[in-house]
C-alpha atoms as a PDB file:
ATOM      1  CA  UNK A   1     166.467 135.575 154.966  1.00  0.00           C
ATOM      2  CA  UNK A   2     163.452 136.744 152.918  1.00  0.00           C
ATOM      3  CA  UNK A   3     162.893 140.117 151.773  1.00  0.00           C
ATOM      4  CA  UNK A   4     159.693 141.262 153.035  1.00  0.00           C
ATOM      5  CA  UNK A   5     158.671 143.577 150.436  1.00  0.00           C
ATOM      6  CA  UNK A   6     159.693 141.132 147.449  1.00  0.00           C
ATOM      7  CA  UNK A   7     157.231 138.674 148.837  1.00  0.00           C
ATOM      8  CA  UNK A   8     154.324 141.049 149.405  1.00  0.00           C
ATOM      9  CA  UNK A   9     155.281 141.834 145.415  1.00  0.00           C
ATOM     10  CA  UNK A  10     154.123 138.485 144.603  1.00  0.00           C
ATOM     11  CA  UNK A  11     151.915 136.766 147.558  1.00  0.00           C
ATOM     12  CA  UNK A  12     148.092 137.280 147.117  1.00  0.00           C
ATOM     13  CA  UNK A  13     147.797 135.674 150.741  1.00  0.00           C
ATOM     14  CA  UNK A  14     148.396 136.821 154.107  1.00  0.00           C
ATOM     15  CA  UNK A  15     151.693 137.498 155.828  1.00  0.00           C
ATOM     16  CA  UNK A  16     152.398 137.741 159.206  1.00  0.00           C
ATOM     17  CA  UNK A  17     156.171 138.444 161.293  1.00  0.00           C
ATOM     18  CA  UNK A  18     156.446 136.730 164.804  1.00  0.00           C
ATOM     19  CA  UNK A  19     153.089 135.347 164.783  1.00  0.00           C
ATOM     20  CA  UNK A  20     152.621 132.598 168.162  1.00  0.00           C
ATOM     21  CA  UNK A  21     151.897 129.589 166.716  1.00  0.00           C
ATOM     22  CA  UNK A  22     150.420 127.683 170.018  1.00  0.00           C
ATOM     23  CA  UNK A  23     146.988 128.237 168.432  1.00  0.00           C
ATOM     24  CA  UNK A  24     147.245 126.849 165.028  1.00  0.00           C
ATOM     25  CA  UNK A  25     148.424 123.402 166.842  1.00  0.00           C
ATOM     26  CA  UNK A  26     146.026 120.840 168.098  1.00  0.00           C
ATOM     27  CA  UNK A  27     148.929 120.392 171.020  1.00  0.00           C
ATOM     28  CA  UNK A  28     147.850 124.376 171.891  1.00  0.00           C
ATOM     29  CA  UNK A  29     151.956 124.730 172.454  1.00  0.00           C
ATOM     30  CA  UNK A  30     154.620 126.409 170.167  1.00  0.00           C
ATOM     31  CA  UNK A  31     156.661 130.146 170.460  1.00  0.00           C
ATOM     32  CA  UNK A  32     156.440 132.507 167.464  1.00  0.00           C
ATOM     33  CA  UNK A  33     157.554 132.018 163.573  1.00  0.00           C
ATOM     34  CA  UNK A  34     159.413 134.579 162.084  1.00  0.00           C
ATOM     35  CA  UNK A  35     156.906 134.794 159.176  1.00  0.00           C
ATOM     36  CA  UNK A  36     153.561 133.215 159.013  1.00  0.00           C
ATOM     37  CA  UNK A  37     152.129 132.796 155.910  1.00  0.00           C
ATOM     38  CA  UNK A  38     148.580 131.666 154.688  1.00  0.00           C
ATOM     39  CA  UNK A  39     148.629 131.602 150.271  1.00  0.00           C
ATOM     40  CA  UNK A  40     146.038 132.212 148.854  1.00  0.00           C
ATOM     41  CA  UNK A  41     145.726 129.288 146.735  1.00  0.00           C
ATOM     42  CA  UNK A  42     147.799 126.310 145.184  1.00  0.00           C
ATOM     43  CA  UNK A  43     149.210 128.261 142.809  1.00  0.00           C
ATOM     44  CA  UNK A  44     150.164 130.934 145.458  1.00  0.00           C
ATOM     45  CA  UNK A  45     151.677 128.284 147.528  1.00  0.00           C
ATOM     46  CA  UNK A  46     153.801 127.363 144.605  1.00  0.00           C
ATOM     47  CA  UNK A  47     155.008 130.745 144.105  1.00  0.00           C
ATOM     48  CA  UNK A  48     156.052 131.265 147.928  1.00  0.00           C
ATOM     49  CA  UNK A  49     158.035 127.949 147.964  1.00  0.00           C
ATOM     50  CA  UNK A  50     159.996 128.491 144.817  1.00  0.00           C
ATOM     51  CA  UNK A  51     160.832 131.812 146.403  1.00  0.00           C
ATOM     52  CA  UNK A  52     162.060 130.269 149.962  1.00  0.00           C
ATOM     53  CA  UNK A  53     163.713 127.551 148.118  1.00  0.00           C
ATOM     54  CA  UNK A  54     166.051 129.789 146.023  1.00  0.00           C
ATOM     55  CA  UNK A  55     166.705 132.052 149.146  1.00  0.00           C
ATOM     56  CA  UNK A  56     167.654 128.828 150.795  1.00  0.00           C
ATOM     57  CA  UNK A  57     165.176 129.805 154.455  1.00  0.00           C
ATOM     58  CA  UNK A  58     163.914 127.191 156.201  1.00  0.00           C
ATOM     59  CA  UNK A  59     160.091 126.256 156.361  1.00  0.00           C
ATOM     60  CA  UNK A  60     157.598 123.891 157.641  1.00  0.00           C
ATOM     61  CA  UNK A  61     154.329 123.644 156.135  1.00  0.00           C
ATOM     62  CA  UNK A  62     151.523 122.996 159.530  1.00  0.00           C
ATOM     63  CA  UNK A  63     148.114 121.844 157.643  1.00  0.00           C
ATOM     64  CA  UNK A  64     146.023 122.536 160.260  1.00  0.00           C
ATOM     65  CA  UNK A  65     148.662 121.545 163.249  1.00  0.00           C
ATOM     66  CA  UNK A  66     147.970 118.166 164.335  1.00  0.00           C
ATOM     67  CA  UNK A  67     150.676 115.372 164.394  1.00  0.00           C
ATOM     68  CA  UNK A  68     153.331 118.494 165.259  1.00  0.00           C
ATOM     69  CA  UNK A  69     155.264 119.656 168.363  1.00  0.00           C
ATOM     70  CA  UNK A  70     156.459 122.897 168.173  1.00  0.00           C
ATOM     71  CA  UNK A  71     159.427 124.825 170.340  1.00  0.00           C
ATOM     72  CA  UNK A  72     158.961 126.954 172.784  1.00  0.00           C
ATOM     73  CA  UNK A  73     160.507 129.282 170.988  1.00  0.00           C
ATOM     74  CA  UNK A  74     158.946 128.827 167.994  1.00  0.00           C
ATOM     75  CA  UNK A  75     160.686 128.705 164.594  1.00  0.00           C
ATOM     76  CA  UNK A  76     163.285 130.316 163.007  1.00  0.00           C
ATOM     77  CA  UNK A  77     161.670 130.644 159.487  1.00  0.00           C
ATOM     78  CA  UNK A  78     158.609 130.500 157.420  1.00  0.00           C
ATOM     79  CA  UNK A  79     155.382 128.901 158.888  1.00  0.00           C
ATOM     80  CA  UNK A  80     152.700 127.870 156.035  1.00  0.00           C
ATOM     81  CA  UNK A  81     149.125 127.449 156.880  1.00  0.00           C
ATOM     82  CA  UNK A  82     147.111 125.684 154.075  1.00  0.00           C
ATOM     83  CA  UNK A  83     144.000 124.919 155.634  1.00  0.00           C
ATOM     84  CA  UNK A  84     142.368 127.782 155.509  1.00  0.00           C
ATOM     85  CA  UNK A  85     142.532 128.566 151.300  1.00  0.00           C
ATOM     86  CA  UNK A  86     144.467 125.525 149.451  1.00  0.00           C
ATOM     87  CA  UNK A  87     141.346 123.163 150.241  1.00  0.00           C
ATOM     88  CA  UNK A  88     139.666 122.942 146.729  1.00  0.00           C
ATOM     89  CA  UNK A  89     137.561 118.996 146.797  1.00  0.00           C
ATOM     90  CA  UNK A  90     135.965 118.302 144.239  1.00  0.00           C
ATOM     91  CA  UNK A  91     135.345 115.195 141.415  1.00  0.00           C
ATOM     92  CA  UNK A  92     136.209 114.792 137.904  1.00  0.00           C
ATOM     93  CA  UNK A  93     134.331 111.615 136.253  1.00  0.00           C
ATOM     94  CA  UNK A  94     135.573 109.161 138.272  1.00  0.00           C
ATOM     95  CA  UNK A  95     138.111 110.732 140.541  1.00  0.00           C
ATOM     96  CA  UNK A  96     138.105 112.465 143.693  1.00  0.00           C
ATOM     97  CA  UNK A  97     140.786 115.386 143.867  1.00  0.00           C
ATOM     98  CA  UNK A  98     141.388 117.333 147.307  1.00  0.00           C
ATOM     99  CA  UNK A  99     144.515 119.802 147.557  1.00  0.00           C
ATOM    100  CA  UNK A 100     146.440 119.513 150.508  1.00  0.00           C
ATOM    101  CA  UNK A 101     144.765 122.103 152.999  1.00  0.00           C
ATOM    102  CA  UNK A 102     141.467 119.718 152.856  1.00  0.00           C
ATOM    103  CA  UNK A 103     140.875 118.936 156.134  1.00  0.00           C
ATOM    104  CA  UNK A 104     140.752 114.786 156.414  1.00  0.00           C
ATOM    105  CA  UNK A 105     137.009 114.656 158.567  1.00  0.00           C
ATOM    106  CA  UNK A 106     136.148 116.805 155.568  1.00  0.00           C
ATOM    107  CA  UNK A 107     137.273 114.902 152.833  1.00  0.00           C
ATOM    108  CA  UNK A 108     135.768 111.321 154.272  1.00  0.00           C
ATOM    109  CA  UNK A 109     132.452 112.806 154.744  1.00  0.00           C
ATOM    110  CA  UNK A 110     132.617 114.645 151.239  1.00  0.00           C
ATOM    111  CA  UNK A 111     132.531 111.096 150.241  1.00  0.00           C
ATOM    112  CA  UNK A 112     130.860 108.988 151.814  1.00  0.00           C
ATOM    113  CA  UNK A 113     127.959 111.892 150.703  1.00  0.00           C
ATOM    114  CA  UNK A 114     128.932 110.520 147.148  1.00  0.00           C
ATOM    115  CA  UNK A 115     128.407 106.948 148.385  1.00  0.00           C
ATOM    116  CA  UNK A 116     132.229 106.390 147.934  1.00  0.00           C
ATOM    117  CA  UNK A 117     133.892 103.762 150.147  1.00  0.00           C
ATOM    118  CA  UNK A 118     136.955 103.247 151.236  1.00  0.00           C
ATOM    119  CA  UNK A 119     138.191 106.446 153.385  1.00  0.00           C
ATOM    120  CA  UNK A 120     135.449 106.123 155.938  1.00  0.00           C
ATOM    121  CA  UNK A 121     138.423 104.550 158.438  1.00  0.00           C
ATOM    122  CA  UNK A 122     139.916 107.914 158.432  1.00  0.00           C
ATOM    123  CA  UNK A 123     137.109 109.899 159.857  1.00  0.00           C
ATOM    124  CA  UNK A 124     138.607 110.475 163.331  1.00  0.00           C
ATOM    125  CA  UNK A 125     141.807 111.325 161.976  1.00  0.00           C
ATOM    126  CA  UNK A 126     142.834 115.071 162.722  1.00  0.00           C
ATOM    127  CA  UNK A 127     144.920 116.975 159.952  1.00  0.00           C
ATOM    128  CA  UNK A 128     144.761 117.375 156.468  1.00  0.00           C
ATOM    129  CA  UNK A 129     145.409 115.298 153.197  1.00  0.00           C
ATOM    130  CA  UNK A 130     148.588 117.061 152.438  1.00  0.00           C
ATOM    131  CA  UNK A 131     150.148 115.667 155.907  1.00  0.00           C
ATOM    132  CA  UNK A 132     148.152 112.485 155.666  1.00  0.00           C
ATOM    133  CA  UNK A 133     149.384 111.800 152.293  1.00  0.00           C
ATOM    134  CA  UNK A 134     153.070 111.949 153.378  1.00  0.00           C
ATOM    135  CA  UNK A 135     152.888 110.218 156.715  1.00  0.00           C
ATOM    136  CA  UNK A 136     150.584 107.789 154.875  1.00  0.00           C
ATOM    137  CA  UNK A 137     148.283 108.012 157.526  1.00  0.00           C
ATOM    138  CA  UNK A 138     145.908 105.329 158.686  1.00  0.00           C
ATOM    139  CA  UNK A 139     143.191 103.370 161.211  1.00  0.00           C
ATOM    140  CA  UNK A 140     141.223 100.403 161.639  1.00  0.00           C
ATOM    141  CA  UNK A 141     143.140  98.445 158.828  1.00  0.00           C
ATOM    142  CA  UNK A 142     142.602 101.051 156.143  1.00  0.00           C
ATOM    143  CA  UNK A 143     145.269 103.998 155.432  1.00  0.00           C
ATOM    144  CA  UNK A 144     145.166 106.701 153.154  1.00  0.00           C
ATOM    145  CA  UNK A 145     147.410 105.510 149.816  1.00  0.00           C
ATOM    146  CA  UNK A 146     144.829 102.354 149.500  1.00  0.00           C
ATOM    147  CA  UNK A 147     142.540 104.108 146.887  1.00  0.00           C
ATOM    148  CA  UNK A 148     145.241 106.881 146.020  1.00  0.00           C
ATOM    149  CA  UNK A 149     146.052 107.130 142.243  1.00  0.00           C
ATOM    150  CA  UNK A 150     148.608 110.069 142.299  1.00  0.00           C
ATOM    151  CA  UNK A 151     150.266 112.913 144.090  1.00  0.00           C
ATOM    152  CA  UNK A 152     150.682 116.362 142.713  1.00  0.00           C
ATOM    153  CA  UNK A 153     153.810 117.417 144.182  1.00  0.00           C
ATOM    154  CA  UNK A 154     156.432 120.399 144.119  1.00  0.00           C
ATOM    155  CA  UNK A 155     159.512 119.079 144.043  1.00  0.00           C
ATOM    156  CA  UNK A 156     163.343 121.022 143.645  1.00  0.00           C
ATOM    157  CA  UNK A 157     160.926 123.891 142.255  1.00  0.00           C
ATOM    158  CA  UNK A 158     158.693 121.723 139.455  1.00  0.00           C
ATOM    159  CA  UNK A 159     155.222 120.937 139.832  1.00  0.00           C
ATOM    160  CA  UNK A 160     155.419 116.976 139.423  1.00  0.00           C
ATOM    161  CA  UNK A 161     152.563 114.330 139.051  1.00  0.00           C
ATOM    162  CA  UNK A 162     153.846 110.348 141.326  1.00  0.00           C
ATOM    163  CA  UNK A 163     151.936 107.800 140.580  1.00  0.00           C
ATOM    164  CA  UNK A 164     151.339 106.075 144.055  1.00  0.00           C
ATOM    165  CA  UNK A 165     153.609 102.831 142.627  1.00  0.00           C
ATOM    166  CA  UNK A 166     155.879 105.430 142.253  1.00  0.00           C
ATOM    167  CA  UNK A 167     155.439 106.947 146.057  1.00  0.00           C
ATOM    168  CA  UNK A 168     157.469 104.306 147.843  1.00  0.00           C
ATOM    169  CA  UNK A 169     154.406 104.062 150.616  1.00  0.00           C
ATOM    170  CA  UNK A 170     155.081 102.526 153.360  1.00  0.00           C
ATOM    171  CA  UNK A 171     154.062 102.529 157.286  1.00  0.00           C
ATOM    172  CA  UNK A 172     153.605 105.828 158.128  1.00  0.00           C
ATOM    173  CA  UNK A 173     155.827 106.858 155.608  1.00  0.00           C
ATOM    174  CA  UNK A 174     155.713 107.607 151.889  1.00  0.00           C
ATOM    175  CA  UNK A 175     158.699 109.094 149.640  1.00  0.00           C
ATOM    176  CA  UNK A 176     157.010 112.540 149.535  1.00  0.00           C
ATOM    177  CA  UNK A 177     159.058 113.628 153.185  1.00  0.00           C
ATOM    178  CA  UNK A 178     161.201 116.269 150.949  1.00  0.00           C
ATOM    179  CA  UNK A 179     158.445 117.189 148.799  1.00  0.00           C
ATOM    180  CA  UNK A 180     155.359 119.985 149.124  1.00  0.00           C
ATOM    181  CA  UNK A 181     152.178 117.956 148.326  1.00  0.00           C
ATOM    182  CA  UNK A 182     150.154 120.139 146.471  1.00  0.00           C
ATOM    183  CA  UNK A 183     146.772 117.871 145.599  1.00  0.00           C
ATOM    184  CA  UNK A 184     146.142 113.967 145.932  1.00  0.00           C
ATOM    185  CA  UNK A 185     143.988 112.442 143.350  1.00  0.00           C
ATOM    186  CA  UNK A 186     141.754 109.175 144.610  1.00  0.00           C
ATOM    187  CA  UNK A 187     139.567 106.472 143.188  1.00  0.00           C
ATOM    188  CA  UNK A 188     136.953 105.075 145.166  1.00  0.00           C
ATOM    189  CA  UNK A 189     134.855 102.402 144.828  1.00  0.00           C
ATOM    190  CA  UNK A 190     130.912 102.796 145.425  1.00  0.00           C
ATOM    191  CA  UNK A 191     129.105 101.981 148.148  1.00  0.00           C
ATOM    192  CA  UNK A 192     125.740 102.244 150.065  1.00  0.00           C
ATOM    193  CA  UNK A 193     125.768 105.830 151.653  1.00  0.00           C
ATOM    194  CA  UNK A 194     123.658 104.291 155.018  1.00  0.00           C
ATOM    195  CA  UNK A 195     125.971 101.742 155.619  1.00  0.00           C
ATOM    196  CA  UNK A 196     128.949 104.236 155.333  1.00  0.00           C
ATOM    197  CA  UNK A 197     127.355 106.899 157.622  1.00  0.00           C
ATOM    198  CA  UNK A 198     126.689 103.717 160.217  1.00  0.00           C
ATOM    199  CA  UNK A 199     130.301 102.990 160.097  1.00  0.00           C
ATOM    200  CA  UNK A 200     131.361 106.610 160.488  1.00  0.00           C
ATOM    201  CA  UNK A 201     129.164 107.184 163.536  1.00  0.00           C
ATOM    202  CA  UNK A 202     130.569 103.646 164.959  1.00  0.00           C
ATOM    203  CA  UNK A 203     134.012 104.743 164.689  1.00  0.00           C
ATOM    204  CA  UNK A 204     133.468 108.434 165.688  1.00  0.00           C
ATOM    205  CA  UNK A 205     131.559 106.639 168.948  1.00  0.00           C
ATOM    206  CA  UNK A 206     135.251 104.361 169.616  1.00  0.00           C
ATOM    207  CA  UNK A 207     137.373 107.175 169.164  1.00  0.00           C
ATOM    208  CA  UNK A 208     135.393 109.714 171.786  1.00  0.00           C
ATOM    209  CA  UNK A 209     135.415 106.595 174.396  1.00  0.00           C
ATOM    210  CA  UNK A 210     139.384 105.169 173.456  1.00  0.00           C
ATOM    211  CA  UNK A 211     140.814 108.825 173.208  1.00  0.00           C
ATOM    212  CA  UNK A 212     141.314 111.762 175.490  1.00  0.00           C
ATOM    213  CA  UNK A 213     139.335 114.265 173.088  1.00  0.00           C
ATOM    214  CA  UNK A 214     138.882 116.411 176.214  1.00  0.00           C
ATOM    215  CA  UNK A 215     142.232 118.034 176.588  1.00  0.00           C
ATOM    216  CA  UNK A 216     144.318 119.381 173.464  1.00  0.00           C
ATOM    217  CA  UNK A 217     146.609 116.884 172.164  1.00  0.00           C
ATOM    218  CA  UNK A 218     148.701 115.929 168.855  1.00  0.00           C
ATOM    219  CA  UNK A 219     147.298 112.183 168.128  1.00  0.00           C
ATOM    220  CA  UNK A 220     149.527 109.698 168.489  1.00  0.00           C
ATOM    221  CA  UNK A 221     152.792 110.267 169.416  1.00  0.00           C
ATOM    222  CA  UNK A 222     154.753 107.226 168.815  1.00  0.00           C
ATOM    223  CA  UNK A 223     154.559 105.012 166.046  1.00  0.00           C
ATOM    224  CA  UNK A 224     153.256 101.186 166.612  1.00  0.00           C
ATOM    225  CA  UNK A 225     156.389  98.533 166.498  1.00  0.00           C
ATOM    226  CA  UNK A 226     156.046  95.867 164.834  1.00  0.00           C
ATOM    227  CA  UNK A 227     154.116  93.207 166.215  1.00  0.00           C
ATOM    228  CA  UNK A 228     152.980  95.566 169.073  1.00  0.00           C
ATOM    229  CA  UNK A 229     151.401  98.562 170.101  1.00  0.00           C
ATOM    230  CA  UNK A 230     152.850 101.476 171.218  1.00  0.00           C
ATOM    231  CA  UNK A 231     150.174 102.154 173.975  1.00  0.00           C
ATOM    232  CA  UNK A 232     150.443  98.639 175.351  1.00  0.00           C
ATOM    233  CA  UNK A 233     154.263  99.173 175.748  1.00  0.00           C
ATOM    234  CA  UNK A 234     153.675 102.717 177.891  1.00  0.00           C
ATOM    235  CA  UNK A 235     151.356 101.039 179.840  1.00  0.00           C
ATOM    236  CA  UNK A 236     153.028  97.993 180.518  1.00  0.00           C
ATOM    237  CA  UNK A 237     155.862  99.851 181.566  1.00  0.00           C
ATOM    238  CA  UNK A 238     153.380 101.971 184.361  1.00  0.00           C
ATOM    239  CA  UNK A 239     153.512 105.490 182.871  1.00  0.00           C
ATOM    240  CA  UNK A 240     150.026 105.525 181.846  1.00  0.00           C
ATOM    241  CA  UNK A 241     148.868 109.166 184.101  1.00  0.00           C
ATOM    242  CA  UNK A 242     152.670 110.035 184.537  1.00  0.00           C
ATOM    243  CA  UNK A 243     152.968 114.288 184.566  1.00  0.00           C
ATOM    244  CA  UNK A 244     155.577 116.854 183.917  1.00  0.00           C
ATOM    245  CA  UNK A 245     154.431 119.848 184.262  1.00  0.00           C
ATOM    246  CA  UNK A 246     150.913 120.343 182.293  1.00  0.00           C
ATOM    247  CA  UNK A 247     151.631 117.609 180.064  1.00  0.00           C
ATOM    248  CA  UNK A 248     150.251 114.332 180.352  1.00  0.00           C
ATOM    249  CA  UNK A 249     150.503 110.138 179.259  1.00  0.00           C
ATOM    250  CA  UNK A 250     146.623 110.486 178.550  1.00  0.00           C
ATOM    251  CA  UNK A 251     144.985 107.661 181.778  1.00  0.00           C
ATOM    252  CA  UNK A 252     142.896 107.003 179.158  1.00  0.00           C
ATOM    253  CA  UNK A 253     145.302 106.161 176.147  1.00  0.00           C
ATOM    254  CA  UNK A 254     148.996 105.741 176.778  1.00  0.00           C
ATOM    255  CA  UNK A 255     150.104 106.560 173.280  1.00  0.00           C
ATOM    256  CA  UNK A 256     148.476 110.096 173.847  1.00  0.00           C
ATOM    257  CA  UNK A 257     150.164 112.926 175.410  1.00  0.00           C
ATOM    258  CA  UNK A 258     147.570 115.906 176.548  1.00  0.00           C
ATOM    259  CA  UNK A 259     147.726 119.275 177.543  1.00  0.00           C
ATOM    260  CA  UNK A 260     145.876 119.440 181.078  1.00  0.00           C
ATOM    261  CA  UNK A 261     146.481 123.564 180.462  1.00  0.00           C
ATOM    262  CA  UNK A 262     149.588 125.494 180.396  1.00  0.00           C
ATOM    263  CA  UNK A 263     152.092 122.142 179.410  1.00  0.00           C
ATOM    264  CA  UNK A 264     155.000 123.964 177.712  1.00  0.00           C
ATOM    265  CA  UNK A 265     156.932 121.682 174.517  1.00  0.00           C
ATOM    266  CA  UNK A 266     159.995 121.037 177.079  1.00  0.00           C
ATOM    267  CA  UNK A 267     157.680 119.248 179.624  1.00  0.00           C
ATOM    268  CA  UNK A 268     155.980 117.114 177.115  1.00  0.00           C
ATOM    269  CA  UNK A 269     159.698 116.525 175.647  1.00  0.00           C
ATOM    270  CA  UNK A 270     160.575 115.845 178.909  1.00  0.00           C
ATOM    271  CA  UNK A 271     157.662 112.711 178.713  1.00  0.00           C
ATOM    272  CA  UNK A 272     158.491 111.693 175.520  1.00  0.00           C
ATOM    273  CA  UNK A 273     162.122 111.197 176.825  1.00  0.00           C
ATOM    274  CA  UNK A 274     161.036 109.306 179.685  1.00  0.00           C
ATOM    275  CA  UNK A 275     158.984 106.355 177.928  1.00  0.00           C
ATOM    276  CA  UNK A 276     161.584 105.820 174.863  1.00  0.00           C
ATOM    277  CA  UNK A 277     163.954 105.064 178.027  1.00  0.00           C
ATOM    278  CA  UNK A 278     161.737 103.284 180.108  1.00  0.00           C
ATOM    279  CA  UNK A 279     160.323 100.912 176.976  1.00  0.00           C
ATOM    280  CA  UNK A 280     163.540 100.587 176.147  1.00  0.00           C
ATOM    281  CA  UNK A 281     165.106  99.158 179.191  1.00  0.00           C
ATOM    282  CA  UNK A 282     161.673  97.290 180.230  1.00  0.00           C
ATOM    283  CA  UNK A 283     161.225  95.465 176.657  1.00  0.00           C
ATOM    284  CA  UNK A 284     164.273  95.991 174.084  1.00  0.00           C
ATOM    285  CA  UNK A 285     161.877  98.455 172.362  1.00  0.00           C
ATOM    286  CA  UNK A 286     162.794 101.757 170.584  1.00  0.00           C
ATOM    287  CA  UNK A 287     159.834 103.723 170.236  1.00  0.00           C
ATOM    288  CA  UNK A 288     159.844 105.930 167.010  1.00  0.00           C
ATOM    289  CA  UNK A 289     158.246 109.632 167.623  1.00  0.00           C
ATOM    290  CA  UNK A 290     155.098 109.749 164.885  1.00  0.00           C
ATOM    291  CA  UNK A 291     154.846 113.652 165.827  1.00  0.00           C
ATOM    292  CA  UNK A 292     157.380 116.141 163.708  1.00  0.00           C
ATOM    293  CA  UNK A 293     159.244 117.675 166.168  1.00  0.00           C
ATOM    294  CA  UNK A 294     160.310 121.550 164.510  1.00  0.00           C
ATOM    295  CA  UNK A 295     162.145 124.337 165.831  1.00  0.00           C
ATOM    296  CA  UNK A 296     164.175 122.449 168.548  1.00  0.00           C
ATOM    297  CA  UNK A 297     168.278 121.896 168.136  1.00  0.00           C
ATOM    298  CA  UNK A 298     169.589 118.941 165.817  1.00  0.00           C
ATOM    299  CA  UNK A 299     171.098 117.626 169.235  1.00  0.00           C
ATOM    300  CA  UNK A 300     167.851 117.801 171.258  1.00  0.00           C
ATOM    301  CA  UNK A 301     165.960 116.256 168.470  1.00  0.00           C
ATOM    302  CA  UNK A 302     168.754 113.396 167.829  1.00  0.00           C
ATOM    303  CA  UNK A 303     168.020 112.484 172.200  1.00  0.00           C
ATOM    304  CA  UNK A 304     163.973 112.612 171.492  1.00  0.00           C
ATOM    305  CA  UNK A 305     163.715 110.571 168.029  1.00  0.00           C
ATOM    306  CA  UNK A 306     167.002 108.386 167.262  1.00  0.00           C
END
């Protein structure tokens, strides 16, 4: 395990022991880390991660918590927060560069300001470019590697530039699962700033009347088969409403689990459990979890996501 005092020798962020992690999640679920750690920049959260790496203690890296289900009992390791201080954006000539704790909403409107097109889709997308960037995240036809040029990465302790024909992007996935994105470089073309802010406002507009934005939640939690929709499946099979517990299928959107309140991780486990099976048996369909499931047992995880 870490040595506390060795890391407060070198961290210029914040450190925290047995912090609960329920509030840093969109999902509003999750027990305590061990450590909890905010850097206080990129080159702070290269520092920290060298340091875990070569004392061989687990960590998961939350961006700002969406797209995540954590334990009850939390996690057994380090916690990093970027979102609040690794969030440089900025533009150099022709490129747009946003570190990992940028905040996606952020990052679209930051250009469409510019009159750059081609992120616009992603406005409704919780999270942050680091998690985007390695779940290749995406909506409405568009996802995030289209206008990517390369990812600053660390990777086995050496800050590394990939090239996205180099990332090995594909759906929902990318070849940076092992890596710590550090910064994602884009180039956008131009566009007319009106028509962009129209097309943001449209698809804000879809997303507040298609998704349950009422009740905490972690997005989408299965991926789409092929050929098919993942919502459409959960419906079909009638667990559209179904409850365990606090945790909901969303009525309104069958791919999206909600917290009506006090759900615990267990009961929306519990849900997730029951629609692989059910899709299964109904249509020949294995649904594939899109939320990261951390802190739970290699068993439990191998019933939820294999």
């Amino acid at each position: 395990m870490i040595i506390l005092n060795e890391v407060k020798q070198f961290l210029r962020g914040e450190i925290r022991i047995s912090e609960p992690l329920a509030k840093y999640t969109s999902f509003r679920i999750g027990g305590p880390a061990d450590y909890y750690v905010e850097p206080a920049d990129k080159e702070d959260l290269v520092g920290l991660v060298r340091y875990i790496q070569t004392n061989q203690v687990p960590f998961f890296i939350i961006g700002n918590g969406s797209n995540v289900l954590i334990s009850d009992n939390g996690y057994r390791g380090i916690v990093i927060n970027l979102e609040g201080r690794v969030n440089r954006l900025g533009v150099e000539g022709e490129l747009v560069i946003a570190e990992a704790g940028v905040r996606t909403p952020r990052f679209v409107d930051f250009c469409i300001q510019r009159s750059l097109a081609g992120v616009e889709m992603l406005v409704g997308i919780p999270g942050t470019i680091g998690g985007a960037v390695i779940m290749n995240a995406g909506a409405h036809g568009g996802q995030i590697s289209d206008h990517l040029v390369e990812v600053e990465v660390l990777r086995e302790g050496t800050v590394v530039r990939v090239a996205k024909d180099r990332a090995e992007f594909t759906y929902r996935r990318s070849g940076f699962a092992r890596d710590v994105v550090l910064e994602a470089t884009f180039r956008l073309p131009r566009g007319n700033r009106e028509d962009l802010m129209r097309r943001r406002r449209e698809l804000l507009v879809h997303r507040g009347k298609t998704q349950p934005l009422n009740f905490p939640n972690s997005g989408s939690m299965f991926k789409n088969p092929p050929g098919t929709y993942a919502a459409k499946l959960i419906e079909d099979a009638g667990l559209k409403g179904l409850r365990r517990g606090d945790a909901q299928i969303s009525d309104l959107h069958a791919n999206f689990f909600v917290n009506r309140g006090r759900a615990t991780a267990e009961d929306v486990l519990e849900l997730m459990q029951i629609a692989r099976r059910t899709v299964r048996d109904k249509f020949d369909v294995v649904l594939e979890p899109e939320v990261k499931l951390v802190g739970f047992s290699a068993k439990l995880f191998e019933e939820v996501a294999s």
